[in-house]
C-alpha atoms as a PDB file:
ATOM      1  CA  UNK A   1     100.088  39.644  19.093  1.00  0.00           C
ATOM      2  CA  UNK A   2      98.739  40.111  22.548  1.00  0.00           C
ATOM      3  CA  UNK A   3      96.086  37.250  22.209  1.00  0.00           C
ATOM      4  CA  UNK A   4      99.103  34.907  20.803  1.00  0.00           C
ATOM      5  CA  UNK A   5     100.752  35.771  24.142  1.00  0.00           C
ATOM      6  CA  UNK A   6      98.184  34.944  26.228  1.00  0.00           C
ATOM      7  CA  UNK A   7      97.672  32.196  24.546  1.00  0.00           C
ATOM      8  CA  UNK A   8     101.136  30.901  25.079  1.00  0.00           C
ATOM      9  CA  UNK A   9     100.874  32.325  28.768  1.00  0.00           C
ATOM     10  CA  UNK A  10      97.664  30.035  29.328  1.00  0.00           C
ATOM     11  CA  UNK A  11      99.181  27.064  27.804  1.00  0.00           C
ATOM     12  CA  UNK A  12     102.544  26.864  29.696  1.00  0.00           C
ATOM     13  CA  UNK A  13     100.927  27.634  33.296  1.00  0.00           C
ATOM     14  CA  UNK A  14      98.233  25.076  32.608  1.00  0.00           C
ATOM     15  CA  UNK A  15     100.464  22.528  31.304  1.00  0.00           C
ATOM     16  CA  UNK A  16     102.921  23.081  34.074  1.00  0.00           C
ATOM     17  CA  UNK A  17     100.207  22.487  36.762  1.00  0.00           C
ATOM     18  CA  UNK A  18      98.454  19.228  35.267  1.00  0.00           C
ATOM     19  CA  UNK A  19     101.753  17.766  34.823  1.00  0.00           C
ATOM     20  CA  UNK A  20     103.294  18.343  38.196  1.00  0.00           C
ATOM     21  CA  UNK A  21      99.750  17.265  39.683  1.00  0.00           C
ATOM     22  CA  UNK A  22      99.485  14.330  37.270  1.00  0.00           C
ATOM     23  CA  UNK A  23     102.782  12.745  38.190  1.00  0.00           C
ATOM     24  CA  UNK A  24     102.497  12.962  41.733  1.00  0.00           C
ATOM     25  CA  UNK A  25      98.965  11.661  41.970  1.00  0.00           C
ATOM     26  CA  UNK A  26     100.056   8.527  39.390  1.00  0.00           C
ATOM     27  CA  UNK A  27     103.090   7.716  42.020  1.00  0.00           C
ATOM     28  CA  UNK A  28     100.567   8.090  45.087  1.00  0.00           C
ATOM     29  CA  UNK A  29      98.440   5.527  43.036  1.00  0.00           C
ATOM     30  CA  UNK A  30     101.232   3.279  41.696  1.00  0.00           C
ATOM     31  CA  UNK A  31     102.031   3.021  45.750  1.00  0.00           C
ATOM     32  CA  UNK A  32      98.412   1.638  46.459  1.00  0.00           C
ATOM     33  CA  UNK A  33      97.919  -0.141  43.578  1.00  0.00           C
ATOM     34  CA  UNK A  34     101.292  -2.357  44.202  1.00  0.00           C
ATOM     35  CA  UNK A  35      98.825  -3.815  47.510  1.00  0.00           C
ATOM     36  CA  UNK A  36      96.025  -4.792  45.124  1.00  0.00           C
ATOM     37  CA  UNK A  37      96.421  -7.403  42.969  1.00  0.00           C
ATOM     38  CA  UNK A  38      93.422  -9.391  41.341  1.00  0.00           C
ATOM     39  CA  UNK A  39      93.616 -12.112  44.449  1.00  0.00           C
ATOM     40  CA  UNK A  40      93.398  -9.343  46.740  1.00  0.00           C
ATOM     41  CA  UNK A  41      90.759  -7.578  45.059  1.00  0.00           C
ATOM     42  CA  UNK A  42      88.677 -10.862  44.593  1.00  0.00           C
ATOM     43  CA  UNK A  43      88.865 -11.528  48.096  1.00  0.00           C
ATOM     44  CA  UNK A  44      87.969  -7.945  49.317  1.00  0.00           C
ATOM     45  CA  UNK A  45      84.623  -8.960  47.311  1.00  0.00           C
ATOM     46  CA  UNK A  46      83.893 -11.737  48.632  1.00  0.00           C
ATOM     47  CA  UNK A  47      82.044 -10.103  51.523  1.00  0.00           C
ATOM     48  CA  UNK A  48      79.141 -11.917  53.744  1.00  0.00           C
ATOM     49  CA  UNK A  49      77.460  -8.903  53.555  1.00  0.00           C
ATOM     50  CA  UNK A  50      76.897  -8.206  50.047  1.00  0.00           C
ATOM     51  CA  UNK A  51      76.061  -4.677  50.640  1.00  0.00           C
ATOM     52  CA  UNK A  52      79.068  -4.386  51.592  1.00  0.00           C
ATOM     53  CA  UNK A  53      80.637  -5.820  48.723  1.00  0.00           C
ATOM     54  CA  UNK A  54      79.309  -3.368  46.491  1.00  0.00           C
ATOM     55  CA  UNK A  55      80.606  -0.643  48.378  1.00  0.00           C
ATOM     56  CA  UNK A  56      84.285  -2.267  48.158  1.00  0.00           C
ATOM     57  CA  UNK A  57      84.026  -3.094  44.656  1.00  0.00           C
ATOM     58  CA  UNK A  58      83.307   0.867  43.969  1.00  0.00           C
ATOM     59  CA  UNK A  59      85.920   2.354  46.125  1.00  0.00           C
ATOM     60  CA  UNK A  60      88.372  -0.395  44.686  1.00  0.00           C
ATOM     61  CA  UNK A  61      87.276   0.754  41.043  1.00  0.00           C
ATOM     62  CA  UNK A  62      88.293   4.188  42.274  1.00  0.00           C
ATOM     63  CA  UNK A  63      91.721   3.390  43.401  1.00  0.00           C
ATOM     64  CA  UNK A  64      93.004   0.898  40.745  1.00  0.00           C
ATOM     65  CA  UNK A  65      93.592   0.991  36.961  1.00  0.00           C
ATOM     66  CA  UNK A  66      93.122   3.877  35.263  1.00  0.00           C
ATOM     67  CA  UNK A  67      91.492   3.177  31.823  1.00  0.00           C
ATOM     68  CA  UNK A  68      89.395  -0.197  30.318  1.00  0.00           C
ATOM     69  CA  UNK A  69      92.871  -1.583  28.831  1.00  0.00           C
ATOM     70  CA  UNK A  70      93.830  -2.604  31.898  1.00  0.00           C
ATOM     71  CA  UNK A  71      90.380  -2.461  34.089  1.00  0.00           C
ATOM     72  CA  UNK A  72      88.734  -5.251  31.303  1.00  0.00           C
ATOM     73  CA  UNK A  73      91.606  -7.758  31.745  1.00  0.00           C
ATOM     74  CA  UNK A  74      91.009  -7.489  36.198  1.00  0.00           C
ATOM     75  CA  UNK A  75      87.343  -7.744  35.490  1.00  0.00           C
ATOM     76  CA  UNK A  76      87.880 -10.873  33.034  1.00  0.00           C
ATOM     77  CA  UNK A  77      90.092 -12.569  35.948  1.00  0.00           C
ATOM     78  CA  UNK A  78      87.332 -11.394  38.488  1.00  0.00           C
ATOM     79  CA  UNK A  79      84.627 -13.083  36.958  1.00  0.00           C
ATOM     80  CA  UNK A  80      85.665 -16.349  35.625  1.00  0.00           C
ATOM     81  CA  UNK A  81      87.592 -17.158  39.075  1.00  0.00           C
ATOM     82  CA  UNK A  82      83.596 -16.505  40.469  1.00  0.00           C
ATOM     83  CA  UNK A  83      83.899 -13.370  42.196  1.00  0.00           C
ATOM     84  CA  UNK A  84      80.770 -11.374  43.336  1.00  0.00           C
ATOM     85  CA  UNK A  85      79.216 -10.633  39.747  1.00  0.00           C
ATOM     86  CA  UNK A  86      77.628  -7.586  41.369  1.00  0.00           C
ATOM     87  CA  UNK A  87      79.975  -5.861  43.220  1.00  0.00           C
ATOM     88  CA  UNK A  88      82.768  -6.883  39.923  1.00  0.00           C
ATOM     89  CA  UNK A  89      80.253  -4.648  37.853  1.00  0.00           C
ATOM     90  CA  UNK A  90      80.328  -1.734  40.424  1.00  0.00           C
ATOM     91  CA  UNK A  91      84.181  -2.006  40.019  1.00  0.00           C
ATOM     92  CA  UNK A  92      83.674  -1.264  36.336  1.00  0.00           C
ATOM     93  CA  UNK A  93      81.727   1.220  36.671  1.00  0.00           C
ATOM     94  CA  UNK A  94      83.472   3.064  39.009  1.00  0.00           C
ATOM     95  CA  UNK A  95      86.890   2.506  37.633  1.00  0.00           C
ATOM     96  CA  UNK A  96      87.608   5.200  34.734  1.00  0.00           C
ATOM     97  CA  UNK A  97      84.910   7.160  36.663  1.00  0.00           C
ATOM     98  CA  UNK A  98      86.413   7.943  39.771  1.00  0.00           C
ATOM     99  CA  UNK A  99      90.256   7.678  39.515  1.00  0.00           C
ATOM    100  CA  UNK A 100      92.478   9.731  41.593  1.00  0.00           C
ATOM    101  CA  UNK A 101      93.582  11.750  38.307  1.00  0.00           C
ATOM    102  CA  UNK A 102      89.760  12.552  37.629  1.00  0.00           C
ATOM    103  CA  UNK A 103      88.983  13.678  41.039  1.00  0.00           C
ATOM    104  CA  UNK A 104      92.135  15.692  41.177  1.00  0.00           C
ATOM    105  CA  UNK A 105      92.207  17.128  38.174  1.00  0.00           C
ATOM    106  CA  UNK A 106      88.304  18.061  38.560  1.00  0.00           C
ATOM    107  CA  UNK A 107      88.988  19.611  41.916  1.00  0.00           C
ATOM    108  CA  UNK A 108      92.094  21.472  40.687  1.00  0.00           C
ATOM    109  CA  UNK A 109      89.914  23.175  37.324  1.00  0.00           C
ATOM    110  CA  UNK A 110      86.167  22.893  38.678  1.00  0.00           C
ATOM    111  CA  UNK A 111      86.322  23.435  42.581  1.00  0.00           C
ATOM    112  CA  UNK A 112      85.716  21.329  45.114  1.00  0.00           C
ATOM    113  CA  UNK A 113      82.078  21.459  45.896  1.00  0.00           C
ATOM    114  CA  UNK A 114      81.235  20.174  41.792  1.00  0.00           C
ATOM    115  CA  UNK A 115      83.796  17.492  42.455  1.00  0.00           C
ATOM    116  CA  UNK A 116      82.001  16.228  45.715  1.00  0.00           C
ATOM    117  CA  UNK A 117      78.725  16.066  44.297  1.00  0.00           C
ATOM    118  CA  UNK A 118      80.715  14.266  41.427  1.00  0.00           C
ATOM    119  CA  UNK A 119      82.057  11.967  43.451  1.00  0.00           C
ATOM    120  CA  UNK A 120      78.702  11.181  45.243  1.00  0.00           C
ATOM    121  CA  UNK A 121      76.419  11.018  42.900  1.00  0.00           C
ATOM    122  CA  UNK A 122      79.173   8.520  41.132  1.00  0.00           C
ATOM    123  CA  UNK A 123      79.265   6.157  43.739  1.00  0.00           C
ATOM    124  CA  UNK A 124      75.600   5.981  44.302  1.00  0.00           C
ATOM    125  CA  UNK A 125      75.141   4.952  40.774  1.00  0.00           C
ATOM    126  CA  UNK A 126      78.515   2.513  40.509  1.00  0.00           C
ATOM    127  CA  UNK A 127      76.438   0.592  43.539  1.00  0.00           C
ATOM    128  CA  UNK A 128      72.759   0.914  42.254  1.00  0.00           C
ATOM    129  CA  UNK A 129      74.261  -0.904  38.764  1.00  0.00           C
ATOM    130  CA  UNK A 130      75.634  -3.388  40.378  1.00  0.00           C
ATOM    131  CA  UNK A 131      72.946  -4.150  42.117  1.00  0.00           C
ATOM    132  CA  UNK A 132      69.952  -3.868  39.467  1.00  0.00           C
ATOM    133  CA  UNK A 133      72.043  -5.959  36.879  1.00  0.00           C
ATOM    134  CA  UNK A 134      72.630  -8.698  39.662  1.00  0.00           C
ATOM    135  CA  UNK A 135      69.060  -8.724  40.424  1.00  0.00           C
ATOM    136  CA  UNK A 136      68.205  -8.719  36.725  1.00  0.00           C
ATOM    137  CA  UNK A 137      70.010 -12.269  36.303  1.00  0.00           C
ATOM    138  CA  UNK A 138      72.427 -10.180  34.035  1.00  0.00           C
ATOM    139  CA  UNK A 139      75.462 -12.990  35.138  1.00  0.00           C
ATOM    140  CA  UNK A 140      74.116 -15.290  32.696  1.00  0.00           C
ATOM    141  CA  UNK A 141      75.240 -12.853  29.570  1.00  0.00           C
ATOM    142  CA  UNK A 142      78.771 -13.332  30.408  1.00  0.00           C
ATOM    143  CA  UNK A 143      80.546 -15.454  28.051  1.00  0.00           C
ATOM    144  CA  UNK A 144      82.520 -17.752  29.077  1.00  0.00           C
ATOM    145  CA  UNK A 145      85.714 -16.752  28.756  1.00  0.00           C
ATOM    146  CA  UNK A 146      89.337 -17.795  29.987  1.00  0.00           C
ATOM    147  CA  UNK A 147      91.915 -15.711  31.165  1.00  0.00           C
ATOM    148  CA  UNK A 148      95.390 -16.823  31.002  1.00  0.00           C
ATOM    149  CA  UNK A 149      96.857 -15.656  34.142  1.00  0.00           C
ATOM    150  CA  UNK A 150     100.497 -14.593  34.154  1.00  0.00           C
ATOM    151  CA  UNK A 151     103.275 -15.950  36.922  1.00  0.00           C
ATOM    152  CA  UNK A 152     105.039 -12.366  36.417  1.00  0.00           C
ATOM    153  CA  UNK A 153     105.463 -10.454  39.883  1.00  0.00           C
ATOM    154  CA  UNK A 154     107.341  -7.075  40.423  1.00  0.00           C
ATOM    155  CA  UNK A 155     111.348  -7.468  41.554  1.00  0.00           C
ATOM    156  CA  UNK A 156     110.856  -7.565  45.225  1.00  0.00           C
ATOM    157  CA  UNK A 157     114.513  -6.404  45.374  1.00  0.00           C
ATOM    158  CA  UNK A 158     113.359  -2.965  43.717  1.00  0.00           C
ATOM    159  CA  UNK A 159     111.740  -0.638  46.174  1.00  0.00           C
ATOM    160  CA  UNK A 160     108.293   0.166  45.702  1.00  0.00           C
ATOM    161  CA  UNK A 161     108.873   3.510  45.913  1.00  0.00           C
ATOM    162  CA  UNK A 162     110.834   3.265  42.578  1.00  0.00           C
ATOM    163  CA  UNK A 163     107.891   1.082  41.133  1.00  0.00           C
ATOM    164  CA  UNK A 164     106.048   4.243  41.625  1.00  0.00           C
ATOM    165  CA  UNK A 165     108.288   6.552  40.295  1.00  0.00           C
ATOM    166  CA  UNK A 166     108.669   4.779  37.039  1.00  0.00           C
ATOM    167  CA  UNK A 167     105.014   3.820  37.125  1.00  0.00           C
ATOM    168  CA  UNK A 168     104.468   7.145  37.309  1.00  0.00           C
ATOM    169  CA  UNK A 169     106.777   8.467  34.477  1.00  0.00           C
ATOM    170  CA  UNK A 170     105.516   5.452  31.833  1.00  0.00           C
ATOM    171  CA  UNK A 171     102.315   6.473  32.843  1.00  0.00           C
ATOM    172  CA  UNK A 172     102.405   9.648  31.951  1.00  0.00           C
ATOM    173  CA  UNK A 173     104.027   9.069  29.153  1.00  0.00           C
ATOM    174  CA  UNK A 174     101.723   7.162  27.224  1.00  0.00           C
ATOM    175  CA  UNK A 175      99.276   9.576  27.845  1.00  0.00           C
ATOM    176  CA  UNK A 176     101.535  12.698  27.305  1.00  0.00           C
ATOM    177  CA  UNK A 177     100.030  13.614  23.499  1.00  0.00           C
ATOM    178  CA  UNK A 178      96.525  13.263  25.147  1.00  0.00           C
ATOM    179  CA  UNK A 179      97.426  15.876  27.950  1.00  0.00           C
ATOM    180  CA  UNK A 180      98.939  18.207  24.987  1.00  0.00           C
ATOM    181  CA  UNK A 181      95.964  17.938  23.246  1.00  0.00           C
ATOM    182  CA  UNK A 182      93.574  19.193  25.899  1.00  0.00           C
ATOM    183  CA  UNK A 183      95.660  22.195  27.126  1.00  0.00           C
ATOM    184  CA  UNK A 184      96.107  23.223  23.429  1.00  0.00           C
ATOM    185  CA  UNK A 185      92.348  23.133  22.902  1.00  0.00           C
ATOM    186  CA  UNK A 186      91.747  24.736  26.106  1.00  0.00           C
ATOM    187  CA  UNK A 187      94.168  27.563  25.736  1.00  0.00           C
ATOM    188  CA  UNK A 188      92.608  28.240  22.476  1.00  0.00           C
ATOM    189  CA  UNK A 189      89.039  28.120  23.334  1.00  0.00           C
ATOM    190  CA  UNK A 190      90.136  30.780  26.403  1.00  0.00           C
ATOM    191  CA  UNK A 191      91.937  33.000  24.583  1.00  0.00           C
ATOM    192  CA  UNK A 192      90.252  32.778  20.891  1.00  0.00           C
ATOM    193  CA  UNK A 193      87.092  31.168  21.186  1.00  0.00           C
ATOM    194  CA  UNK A 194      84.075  33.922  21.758  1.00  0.00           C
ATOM    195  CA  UNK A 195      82.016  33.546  24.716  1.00  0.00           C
ATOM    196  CA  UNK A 196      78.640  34.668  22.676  1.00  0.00           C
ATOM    197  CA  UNK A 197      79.057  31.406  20.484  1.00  0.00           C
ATOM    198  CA  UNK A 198      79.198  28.741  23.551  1.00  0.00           C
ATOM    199  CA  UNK A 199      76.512  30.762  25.550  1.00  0.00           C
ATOM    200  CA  UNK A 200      74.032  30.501  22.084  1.00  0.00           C
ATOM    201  CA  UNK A 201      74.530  26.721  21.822  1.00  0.00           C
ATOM    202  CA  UNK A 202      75.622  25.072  24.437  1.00  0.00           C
ATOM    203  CA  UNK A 203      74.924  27.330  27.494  1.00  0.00           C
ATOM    204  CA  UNK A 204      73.283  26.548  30.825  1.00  0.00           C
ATOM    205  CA  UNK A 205      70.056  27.313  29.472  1.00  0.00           C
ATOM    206  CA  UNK A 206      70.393  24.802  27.125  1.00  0.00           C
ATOM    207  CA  UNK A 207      68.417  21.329  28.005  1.00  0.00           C
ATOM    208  CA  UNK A 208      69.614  19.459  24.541  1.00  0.00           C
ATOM    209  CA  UNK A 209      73.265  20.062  25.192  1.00  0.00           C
ATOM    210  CA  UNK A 210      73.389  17.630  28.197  1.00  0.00           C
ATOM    211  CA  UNK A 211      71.749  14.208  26.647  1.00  0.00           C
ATOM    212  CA  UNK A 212      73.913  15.378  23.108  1.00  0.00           C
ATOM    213  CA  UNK A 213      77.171  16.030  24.951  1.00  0.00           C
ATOM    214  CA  UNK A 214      77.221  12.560  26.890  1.00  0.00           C
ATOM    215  CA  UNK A 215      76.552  10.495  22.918  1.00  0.00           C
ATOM    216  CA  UNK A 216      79.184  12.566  21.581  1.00  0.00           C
ATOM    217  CA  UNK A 217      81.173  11.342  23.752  1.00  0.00           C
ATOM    218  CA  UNK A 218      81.423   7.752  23.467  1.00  0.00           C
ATOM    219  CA  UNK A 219      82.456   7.838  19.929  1.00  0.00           C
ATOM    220  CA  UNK A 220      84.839  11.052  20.532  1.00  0.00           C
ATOM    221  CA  UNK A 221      86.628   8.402  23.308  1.00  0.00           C
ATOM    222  CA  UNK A 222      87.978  12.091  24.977  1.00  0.00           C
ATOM    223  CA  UNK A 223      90.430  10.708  27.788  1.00  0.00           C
ATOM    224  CA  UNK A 224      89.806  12.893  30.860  1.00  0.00           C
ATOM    225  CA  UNK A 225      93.176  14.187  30.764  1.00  0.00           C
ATOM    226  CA  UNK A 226      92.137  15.727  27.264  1.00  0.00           C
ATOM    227  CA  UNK A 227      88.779  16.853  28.520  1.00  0.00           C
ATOM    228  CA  UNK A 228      89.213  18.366  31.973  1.00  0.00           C
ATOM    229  CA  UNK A 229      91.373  21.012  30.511  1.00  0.00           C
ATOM    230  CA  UNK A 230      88.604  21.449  27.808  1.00  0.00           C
ATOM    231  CA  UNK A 231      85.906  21.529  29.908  1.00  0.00           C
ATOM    232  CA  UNK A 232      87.569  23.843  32.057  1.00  0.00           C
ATOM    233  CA  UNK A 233      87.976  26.616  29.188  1.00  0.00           C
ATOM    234  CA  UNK A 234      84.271  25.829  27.787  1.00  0.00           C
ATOM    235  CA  UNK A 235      82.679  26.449  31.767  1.00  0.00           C
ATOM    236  CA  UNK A 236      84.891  29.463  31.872  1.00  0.00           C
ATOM    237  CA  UNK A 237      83.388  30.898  28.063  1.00  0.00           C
ATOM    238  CA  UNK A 238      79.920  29.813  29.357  1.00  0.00           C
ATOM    239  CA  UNK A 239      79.351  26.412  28.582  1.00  0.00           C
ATOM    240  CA  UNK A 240      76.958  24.236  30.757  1.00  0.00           C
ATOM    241  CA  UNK A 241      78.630  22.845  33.609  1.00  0.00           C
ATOM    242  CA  UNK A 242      76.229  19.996  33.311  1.00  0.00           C
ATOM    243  CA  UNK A 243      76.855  19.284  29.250  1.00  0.00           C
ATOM    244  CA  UNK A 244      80.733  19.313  30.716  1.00  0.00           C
ATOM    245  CA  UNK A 245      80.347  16.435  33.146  1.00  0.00           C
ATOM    246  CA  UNK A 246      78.368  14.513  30.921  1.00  0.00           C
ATOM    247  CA  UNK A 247      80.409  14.654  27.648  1.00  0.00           C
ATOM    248  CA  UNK A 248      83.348  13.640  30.456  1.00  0.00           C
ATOM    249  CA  UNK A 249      80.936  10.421  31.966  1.00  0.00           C
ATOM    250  CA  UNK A 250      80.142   9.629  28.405  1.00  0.00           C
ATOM    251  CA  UNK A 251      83.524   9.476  26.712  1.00  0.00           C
ATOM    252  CA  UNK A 252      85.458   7.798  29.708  1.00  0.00           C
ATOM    253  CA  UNK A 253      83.178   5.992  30.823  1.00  0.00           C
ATOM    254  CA  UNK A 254      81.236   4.133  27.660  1.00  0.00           C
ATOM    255  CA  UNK A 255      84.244   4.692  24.804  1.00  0.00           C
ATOM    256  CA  UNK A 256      84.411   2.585  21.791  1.00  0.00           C
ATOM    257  CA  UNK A 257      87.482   0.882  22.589  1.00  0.00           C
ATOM    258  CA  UNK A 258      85.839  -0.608  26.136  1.00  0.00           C
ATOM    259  CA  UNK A 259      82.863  -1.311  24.475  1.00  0.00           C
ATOM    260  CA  UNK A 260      84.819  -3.519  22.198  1.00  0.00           C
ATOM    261  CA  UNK A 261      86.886  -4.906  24.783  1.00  0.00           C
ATOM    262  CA  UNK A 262      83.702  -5.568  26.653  1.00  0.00           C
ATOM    263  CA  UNK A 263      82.126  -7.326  23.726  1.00  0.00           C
ATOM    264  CA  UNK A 264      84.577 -10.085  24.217  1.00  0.00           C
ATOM    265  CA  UNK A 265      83.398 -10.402  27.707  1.00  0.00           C
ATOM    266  CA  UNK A 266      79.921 -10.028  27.536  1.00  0.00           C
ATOM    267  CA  UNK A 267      76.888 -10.722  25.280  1.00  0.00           C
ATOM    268  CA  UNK A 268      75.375  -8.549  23.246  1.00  0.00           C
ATOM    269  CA  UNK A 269      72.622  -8.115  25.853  1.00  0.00           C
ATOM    270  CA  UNK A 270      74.804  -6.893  28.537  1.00  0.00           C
ATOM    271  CA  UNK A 271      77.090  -4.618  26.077  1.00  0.00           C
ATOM    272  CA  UNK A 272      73.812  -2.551  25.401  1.00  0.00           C
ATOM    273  CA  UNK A 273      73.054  -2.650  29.087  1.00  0.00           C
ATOM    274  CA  UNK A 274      76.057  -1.087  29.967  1.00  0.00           C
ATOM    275  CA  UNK A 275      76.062   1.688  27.096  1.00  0.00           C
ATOM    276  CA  UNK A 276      72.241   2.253  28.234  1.00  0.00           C
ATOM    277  CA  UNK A 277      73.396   2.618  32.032  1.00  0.00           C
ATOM    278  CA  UNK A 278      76.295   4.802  30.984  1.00  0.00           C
ATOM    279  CA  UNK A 279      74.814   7.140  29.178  1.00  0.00           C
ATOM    280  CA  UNK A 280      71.857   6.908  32.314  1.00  0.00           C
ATOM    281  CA  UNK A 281      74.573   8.145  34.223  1.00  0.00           C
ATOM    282  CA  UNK A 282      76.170  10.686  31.846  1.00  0.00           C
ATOM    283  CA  UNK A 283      72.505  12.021  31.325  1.00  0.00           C
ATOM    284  CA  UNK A 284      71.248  12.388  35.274  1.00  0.00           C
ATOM    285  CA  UNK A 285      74.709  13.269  36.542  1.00  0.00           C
ATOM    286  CA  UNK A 286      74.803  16.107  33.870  1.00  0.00           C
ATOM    287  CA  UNK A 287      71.454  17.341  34.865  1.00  0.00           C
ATOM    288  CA  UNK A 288      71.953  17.012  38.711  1.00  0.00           C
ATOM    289  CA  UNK A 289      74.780  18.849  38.618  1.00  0.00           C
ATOM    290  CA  UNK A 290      73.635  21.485  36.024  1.00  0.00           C
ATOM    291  CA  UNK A 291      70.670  22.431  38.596  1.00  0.00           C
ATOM    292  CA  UNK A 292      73.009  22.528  41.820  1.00  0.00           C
ATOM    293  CA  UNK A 293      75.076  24.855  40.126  1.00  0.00           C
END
């Protein structure tokens, strides 16, 4: 009876908390992302210095959509109206990587120092794939594809203040069963789940767990707002922090719905490419982190 207490104790407080933090996070966003639209993003890439463009097209992945349903459409646009094919692919990379609700939500349950070196070490590698697949000639394997573009715009008359708020609230929404889902699991692996098991299979001293965690992954397609919550409960029963990060990288980063929505994009060449550079990432990431901490 106690543990079914605490269990209900640890699912209300960290439901509460994700969902007050989620909402106002997904307004804050809604607010920026009403300034960026795909001209305006096009044209921030267009830089003379293409170093620069790289940087933009990562910090722009980081601030606009949340997931590939709506991040392959922008890249689609992006590339057949001949944006920067480089600094386009950092934007993809970077975009269900390093979203406000990631960073925020891995700040809130991991700390602040994991999410930093998070953060970094995502950039770095957002810009460096960008910039190898560009020098690689990789452009030619996009197909040639045309994007119907829409002559929808938002109600000017409606202020954008309640855009955001019911941005905000269809947002979460849509992505309320996937929030349920990972405080459940969390709240049961912290109140139910023995630490002994995690430790023997999956603990820090475990090499295999990282480069298994971030395949599982991909075909798992864990949303981060599932996994934080889970990851959160595994680090606290003794689960590598580094297997964490990259079953995280792997699933939101490389899951089978992008890859299919990239396969309309892109040739087979360049869908393996990014899988392979993905699960780089998930891989080194893991590994970095899992020796800093």
């Amino acid at each position: 009876m106690n543990s079914f207490l605490s269990f209900l104790q640890t699912f209300f407080i960290l439901f509460i908390e994700l969902t007050v933090l989620f909402i106002f996070i997904s307004f804050l966003v809604s607010l920026l992302q009403q300034k960026f639209t795909e001209e305006r993003i096009k044209q921030i890439l267009n830089r003379p210095n293409k170093w620069t463009g790289y940087l933009y097209g990562t910090g722009l992945g980081a601030l606009t959509p949340f997931c590939s349903c709506s991040t392959i459409p922008i890249l689609a646009g992006l590339l057949s109206s001949k944006a920067p094919f480089g600094p386009s692919i950092s934007y993809l990379i970077a975009s269900p990587l390093l979203n406000p609700v990631i960073i925020i939500m891995l700040w809130t349950l991991l700390g602040w120092k994991l999410t930093l070196y998070y953060f970094i070490i995502i950039v770095i590698f957002s810009m460096l794939i960008g910039i190898v697949w560009e020098r690689l000639g990789l452009e030619h394997s996009v197909k040639n594809v045309k994007v119907r573009r829409g002559n929808g715009t938002n109600d000017e008359s409606v202020p954008k203040w309640r855009l955001a708020i019911r941005d905000a609230w269809s947002f979460f929404y849509s992505l309320l069963p996937y929030l349920l889902i990972g405080v459940f699991i969390g709240a049961i692996i912290h109140d139910f789940i023995p630490q002994d098991i995690i430790v023997k299979y999956a603990g820090s001293d475990k090499p295999w767990a990282i480069p298994i965690a971030s395949v599982i992954g991909i075909p798992m397609y864990i949303r981060a707002e599932t996994m934080l919550p889970i990851g959160s409960a595994l680090v606290g029963k003794g689960m590598g922090i580094g297997a964490v990060i990259a079953l995280l990288i792997g699933g939101a980063g490389a899951s089978i719905p992008e890859v299919v929505l990239l396969s309309k994009l892109f040739k087979r060449k360049l869908v393996v490419a990014f899988v392979i550079s993905i699960l780089s990432v998930a891989i080194i990431t893991g590994f970095i982190v899992q020796i800093i901490f």
